[in-house]
N, C-alpha and C. Protein backbone atom coordinates (compact mmCIF):
# COMPACT_ATOMS: atom_id res chain seq x y z
N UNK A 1 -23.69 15.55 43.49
CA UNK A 1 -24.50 14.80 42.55
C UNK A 1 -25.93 14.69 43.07
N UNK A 2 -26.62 14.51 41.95
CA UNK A 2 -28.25 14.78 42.50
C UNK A 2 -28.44 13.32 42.28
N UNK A 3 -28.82 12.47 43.16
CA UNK A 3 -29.35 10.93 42.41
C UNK A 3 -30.48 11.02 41.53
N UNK A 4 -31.15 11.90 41.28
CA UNK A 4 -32.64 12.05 40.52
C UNK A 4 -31.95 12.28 38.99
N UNK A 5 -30.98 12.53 38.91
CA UNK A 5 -30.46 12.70 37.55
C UNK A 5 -29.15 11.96 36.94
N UNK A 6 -28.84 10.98 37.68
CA UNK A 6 -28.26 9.75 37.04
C UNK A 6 -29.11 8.67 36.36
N UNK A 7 -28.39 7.83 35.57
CA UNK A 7 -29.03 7.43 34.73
C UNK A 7 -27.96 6.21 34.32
N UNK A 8 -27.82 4.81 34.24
CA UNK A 8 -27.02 3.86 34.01
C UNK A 8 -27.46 2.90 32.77
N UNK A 9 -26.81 2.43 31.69
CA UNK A 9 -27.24 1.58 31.03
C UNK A 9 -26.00 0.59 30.54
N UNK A 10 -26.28 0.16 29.12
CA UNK A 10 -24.72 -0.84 28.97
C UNK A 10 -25.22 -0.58 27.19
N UNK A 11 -23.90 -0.32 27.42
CA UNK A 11 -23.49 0.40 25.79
C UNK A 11 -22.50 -0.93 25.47
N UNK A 12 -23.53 -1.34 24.34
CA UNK A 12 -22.39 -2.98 23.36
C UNK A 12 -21.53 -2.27 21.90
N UNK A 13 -20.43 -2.56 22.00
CA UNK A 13 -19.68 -1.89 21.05
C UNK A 13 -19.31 -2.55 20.28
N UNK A 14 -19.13 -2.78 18.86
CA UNK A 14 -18.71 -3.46 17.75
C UNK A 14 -17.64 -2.92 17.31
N UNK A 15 -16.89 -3.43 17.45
CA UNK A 15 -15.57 -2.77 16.62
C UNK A 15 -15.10 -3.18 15.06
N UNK A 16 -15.48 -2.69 13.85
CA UNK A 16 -15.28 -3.10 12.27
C UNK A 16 -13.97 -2.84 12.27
N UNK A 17 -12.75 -3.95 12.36
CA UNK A 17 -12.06 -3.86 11.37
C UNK A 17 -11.58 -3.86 9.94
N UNK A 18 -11.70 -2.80 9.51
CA UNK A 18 -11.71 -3.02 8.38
C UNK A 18 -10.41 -2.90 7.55
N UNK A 19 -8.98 -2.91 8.08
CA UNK A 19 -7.88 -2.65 7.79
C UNK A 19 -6.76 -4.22 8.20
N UNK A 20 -7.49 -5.74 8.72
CA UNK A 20 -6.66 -6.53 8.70
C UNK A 20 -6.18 -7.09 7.90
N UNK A 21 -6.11 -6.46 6.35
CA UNK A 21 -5.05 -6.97 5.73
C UNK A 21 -3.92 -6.46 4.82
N UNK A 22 -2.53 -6.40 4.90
CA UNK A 22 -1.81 -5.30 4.85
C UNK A 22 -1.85 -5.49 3.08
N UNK A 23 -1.30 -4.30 2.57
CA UNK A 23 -1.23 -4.18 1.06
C UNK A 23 -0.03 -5.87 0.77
N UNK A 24 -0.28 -5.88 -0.58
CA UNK A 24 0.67 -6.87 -0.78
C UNK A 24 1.05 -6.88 -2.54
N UNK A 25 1.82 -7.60 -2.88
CA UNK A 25 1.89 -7.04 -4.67
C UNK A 25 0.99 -8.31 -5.08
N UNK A 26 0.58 -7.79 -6.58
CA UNK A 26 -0.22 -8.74 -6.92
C UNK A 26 -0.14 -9.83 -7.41
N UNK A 27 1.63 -9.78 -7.47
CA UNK A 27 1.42 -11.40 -7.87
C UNK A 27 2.71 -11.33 -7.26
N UNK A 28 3.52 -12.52 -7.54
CA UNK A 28 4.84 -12.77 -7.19
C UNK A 28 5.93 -11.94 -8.13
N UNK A 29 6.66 -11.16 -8.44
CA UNK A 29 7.71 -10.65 -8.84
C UNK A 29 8.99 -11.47 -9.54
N UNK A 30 10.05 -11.69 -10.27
CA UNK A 30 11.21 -11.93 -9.92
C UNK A 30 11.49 -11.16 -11.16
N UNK A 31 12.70 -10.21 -11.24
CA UNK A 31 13.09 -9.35 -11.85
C UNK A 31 14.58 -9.71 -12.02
N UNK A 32 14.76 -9.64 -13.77
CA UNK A 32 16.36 -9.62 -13.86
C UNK A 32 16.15 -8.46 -14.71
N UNK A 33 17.90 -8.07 -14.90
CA UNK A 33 18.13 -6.91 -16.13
C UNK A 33 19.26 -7.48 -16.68
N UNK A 34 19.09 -7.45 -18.19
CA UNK A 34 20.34 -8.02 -18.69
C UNK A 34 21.37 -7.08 -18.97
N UNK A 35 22.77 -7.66 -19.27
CA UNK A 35 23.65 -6.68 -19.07
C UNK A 35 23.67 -5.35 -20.27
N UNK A 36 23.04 -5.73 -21.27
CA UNK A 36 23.15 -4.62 -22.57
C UNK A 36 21.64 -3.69 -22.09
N UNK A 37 21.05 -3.64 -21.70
CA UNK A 37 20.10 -3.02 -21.06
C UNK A 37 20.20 -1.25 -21.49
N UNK A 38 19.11 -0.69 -22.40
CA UNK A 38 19.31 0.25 -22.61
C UNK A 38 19.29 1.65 -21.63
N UNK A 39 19.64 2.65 -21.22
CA UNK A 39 19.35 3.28 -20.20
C UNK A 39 17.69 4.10 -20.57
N UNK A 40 16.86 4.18 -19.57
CA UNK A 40 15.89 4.43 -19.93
C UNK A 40 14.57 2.79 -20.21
N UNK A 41 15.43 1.98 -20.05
CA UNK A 41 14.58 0.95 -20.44
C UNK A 41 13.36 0.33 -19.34
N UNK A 42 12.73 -0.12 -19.93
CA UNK A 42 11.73 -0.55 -18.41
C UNK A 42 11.99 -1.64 -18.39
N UNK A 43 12.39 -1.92 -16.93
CA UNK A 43 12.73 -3.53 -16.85
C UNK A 43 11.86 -4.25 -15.56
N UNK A 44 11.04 -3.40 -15.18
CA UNK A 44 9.78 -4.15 -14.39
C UNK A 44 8.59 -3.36 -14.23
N UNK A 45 7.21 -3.69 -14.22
CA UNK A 45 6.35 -3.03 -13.96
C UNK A 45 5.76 -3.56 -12.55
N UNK A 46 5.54 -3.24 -11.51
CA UNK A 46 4.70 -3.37 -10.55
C UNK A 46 3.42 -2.92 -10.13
N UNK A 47 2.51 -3.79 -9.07
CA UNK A 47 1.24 -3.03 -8.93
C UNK A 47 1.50 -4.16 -7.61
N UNK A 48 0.21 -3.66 -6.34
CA UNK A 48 -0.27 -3.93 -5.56
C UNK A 48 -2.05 -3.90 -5.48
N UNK A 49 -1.88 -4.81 -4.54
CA UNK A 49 -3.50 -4.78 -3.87
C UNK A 49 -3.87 -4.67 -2.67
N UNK A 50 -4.71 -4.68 -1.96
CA UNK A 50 -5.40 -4.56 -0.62
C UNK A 50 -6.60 -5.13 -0.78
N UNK A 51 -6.60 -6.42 0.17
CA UNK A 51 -7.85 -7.37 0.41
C UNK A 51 -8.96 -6.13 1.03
N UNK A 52 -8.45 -5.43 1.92
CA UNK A 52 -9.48 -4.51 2.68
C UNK A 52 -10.32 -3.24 1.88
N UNK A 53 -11.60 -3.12 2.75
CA UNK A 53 -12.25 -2.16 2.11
C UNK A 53 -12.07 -1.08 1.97
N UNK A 54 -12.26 0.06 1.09
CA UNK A 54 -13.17 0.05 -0.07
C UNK A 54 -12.22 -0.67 -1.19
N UNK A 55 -12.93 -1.91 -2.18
CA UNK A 55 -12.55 -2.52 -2.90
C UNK A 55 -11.54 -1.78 -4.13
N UNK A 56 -11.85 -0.42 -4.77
CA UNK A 56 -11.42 0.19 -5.47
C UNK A 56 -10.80 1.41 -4.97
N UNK A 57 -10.63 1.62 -3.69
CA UNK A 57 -10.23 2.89 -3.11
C UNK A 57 -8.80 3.36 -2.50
N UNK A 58 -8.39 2.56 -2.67
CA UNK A 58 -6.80 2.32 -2.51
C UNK A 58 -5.90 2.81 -3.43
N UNK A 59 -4.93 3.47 -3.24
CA UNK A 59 -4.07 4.14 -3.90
C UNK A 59 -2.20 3.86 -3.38
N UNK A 60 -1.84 2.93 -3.93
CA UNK A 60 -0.69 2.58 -3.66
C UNK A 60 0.82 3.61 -4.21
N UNK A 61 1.81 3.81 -3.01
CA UNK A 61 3.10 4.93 -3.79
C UNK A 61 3.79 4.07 -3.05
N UNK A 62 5.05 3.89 -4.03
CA UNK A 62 6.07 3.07 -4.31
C UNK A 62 7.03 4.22 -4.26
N UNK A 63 8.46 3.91 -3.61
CA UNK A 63 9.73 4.47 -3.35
C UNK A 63 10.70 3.36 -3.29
N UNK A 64 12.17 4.12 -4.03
CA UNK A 64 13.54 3.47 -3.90
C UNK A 64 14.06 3.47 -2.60
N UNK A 65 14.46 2.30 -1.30
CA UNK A 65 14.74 2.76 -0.77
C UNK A 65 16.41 3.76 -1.11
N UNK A 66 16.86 4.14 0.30
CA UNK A 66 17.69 5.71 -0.03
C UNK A 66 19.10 5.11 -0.69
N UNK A 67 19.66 4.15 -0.49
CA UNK A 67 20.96 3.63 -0.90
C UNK A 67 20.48 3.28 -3.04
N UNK A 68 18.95 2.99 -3.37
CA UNK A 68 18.95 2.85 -4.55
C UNK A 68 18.37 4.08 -5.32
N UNK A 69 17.88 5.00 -4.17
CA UNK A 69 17.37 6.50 -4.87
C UNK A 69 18.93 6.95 -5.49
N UNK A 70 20.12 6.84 -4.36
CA UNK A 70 21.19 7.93 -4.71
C UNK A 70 21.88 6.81 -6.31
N UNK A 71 21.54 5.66 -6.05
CA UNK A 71 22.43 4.96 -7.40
C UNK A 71 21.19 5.00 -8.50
N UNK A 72 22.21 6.38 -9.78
CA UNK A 72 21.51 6.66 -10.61
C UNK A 72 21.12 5.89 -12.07
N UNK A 73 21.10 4.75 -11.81
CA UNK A 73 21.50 3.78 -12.58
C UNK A 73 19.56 3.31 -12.49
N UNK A 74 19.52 2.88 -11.53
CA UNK A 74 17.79 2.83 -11.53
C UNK A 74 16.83 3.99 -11.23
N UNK A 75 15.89 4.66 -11.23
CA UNK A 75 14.46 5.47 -11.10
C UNK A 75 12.87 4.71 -11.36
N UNK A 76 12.52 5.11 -10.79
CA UNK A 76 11.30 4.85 -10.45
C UNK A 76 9.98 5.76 -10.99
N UNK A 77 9.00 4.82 -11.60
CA UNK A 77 8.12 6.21 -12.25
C UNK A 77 6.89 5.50 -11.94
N UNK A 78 6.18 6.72 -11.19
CA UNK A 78 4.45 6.14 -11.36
C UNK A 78 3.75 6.17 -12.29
N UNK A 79 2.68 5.33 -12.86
CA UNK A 79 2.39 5.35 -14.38
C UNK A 79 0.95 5.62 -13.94
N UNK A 80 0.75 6.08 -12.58
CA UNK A 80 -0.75 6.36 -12.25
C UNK A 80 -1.98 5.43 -12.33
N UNK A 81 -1.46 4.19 -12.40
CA UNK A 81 -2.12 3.09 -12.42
C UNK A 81 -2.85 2.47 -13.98
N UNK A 82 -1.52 2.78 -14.80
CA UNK A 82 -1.77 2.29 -16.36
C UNK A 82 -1.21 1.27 -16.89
């Protein structure tokens, strides 16, 4: 090392979190289906949000878990945010 070509300073680092707050749905839920229930019928619509930034940039995908994917009795459809 050459001492003529070191050089020391203090680097201050900011760290933006911008991800402390996890998705969540947008309101509270409670879902029944009654028993005559047509097949094909819609019997809940859901949506989520994210407090974190970008305000409009979020894109939420929803899945059955695997024990309600294989029971064909419910499906799941994205409506692409309509």
């Amino acid at each position: 090392e050459n001492p003529a070509q070191i050089g020391r300073g203090y680097v201050a680092i900011t760290i933006l979190d911008i991800n402390d707050n996890a998705p969540e749905f947008a309101m509270e839920y409670e879902t029944t289906v009654c028993e005559n229930a047509q097949p094909g019928q819609v019997i809940q619509k859901i949506s989520a949000i994210d407090k974190d930034d970008p305000p409009n940039g979020h894109q939420f995908y929803f899945s059955l878990t695997a024990e309600a994917a294989n029971n064909h009795n419910f499906t799941l459809q994205d409506n692409k945010g309509k």
